[in-house]
C-alpha atoms as a PDB file:
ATOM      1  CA  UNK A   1      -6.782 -64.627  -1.268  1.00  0.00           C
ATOM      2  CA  UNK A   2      -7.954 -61.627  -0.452  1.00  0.00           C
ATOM      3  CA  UNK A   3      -6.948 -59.249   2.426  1.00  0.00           C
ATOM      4  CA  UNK A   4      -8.471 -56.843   4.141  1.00  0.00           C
ATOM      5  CA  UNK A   5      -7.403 -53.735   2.598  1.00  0.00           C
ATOM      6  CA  UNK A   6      -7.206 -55.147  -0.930  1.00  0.00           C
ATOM      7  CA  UNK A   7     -11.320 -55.771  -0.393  1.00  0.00           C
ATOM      8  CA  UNK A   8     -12.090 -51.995   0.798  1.00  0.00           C
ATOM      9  CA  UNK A   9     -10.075 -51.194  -1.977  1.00  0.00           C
ATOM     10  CA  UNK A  10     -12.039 -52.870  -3.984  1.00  0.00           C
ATOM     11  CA  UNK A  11     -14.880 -51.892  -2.631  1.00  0.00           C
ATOM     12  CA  UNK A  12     -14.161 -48.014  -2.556  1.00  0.00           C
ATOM     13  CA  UNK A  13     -13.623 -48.365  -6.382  1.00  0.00           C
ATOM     14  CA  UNK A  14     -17.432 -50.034  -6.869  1.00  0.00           C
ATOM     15  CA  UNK A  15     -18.988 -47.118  -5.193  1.00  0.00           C
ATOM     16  CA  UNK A  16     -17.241 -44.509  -6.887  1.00  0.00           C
ATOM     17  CA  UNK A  17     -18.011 -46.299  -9.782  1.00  0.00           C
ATOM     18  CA  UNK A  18     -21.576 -46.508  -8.723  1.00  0.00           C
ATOM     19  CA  UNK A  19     -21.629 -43.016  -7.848  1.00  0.00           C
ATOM     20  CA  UNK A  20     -20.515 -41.483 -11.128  1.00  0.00           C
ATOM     21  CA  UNK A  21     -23.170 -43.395 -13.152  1.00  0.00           C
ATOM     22  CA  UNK A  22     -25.899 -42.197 -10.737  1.00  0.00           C
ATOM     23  CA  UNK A  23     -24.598 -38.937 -11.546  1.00  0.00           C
ATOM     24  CA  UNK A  24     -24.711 -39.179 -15.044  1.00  0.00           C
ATOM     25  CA  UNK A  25     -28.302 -40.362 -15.196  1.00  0.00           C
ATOM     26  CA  UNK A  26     -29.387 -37.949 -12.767  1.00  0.00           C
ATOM     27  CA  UNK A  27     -27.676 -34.889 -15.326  1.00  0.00           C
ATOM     28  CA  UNK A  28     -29.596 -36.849 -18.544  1.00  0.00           C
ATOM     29  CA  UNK A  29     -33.022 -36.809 -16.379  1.00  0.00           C
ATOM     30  CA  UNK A  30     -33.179 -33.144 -16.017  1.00  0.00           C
ATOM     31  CA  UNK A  31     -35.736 -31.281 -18.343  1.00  0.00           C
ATOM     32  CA  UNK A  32     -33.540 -29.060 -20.831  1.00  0.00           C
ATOM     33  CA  UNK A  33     -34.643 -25.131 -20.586  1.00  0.00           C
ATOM     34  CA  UNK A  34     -36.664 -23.958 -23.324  1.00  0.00           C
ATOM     35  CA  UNK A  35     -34.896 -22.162 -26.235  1.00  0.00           C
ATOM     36  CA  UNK A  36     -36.524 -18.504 -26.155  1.00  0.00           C
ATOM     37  CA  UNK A  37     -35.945 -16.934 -29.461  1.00  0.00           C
ATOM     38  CA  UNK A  38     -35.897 -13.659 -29.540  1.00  0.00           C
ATOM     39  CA  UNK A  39     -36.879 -11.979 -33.004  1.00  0.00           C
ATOM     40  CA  UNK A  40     -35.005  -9.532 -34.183  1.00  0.00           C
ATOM     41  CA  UNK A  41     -37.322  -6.577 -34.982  1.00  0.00           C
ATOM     42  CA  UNK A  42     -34.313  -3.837 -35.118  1.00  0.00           C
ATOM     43  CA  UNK A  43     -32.629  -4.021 -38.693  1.00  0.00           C
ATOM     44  CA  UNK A  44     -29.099  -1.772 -38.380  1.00  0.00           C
ATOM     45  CA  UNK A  45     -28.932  -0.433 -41.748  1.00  0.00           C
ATOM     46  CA  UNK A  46     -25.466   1.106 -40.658  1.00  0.00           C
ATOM     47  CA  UNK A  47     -24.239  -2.490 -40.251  1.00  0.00           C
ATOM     48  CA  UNK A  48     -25.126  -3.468 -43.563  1.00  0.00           C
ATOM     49  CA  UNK A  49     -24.132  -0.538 -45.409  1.00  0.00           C
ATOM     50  CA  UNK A  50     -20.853  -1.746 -43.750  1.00  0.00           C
ATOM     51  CA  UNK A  51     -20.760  -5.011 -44.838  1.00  0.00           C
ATOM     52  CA  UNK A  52     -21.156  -3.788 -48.305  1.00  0.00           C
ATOM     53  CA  UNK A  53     -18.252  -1.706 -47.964  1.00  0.00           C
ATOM     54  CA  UNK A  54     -16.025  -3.953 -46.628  1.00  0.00           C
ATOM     55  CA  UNK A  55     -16.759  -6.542 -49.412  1.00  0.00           C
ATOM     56  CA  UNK A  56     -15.949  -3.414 -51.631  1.00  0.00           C
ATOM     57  CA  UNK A  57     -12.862  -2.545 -49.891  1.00  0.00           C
ATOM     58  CA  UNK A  58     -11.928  -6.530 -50.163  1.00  0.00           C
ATOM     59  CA  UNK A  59     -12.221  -6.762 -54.223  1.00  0.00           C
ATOM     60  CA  UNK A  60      -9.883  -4.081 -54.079  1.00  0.00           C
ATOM     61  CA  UNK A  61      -6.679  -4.729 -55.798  1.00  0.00           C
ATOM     62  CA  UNK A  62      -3.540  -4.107 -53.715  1.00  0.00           C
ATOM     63  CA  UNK A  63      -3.066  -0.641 -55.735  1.00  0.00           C
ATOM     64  CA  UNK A  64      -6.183   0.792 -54.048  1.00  0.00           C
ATOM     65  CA  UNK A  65      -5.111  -0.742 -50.569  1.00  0.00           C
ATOM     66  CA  UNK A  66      -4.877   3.110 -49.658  1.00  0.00           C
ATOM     67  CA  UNK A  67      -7.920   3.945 -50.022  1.00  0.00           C
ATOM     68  CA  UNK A  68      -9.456   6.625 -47.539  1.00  0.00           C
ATOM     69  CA  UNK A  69     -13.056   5.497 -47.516  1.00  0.00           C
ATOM     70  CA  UNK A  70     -12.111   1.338 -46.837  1.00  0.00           C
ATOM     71  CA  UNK A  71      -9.535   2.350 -44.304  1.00  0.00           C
ATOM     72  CA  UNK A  72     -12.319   4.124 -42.320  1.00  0.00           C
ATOM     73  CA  UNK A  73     -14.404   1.059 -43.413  1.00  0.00           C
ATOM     74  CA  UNK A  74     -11.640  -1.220 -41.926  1.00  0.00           C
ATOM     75  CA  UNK A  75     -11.137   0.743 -38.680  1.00  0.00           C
ATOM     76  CA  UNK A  76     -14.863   0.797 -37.855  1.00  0.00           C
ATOM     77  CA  UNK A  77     -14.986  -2.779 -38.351  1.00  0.00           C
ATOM     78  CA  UNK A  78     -11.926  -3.431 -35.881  1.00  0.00           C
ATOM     79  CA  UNK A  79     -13.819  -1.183 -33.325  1.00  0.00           C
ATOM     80  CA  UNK A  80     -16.985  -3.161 -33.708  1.00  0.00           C
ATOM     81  CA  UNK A  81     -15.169  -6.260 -33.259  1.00  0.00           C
ATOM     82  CA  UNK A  82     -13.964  -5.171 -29.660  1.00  0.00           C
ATOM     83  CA  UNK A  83     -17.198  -4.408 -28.463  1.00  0.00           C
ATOM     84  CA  UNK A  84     -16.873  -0.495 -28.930  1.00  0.00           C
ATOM     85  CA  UNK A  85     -19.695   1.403 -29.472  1.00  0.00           C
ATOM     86  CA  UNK A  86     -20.606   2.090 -33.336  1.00  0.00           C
ATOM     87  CA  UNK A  87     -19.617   5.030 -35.246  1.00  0.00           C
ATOM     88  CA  UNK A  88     -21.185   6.568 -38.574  1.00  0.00           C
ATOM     89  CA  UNK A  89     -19.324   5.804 -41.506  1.00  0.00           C
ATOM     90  CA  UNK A  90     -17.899   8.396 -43.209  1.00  0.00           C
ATOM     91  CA  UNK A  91     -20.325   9.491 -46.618  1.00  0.00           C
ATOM     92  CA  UNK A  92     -19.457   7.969 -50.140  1.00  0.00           C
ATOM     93  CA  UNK A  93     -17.950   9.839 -51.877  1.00  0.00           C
ATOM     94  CA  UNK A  94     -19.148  10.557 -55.573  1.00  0.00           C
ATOM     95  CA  UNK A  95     -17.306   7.834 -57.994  1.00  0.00           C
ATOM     96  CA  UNK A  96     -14.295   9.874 -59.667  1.00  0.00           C
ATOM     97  CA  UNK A  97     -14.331  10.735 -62.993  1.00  0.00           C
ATOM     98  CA  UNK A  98     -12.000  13.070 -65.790  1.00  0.00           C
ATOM     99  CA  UNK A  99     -13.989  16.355 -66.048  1.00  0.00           C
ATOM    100  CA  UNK A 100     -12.834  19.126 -67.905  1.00  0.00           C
ATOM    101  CA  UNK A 101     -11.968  21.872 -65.301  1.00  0.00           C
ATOM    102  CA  UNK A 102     -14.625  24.682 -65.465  1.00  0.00           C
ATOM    103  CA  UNK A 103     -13.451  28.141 -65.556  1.00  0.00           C
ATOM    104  CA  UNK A 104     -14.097  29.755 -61.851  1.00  0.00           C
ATOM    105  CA  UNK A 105     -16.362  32.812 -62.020  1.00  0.00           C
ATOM    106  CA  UNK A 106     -16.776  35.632 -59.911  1.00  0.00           C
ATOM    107  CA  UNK A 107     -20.111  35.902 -57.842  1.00  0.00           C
ATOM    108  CA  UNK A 108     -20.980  38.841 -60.818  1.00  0.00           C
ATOM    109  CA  UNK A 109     -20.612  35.595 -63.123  1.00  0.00           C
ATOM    110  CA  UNK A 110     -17.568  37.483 -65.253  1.00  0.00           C
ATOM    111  CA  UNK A 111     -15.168  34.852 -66.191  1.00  0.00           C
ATOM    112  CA  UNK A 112     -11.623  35.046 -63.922  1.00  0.00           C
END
């Protein structure tokens, strides 16, 4: 049988029991907050002229891994990822190519 102790145990179990299911419906009967979307009406053409460049920068073979213009690319996205304020990128420069080197002239325009 039964004592004494072993029935408030019992007991004490039931209503803690009992009072974790009242909790649970009382949490499920609460209205949910509505979902206010905000639009986004400011486009940041800075942040997609850097997402360009870093999926430039990350074609890149490993023999252009020194490349000035993605290591800026790649430090302004590490500073963007800490929550620091955003920074121009630096311009692009014009795509290289062989030129014949012009002879310099003086400003009378007589060859050097």
């Amino acid at each position: 049988m039964l004592g004494r102790s072993d029935t408030f145990r019992a007991a004490a179990i039931i209503a803690l029991i009992a009072v974790a299911v009242v909790s649970l419906v009382a949490i499920n009967r609460r209205p949910t907050p509505p979902v206010i979307e905000t639009p986004s009406t400011v486009s940041n053409p800075a942040s997609d002229d850097l997402s360009a460049e870093l999926r430039r920068c990350g074609a890149l073979g490993p023999q252009d891994a020194e490349d000035a213009r993605c290591v800026a690319v790649w430090e302004e996205n590490r500073r963007r990822f800490f929550g620091r304020p955003a920074r121009s990128l630096p311009p692009t420069p014009p795509p290289t190519t062989l030129r014949a080197a012009a002879p310099a002239t003086n400003a009378v325009g007589d060859a050097r």
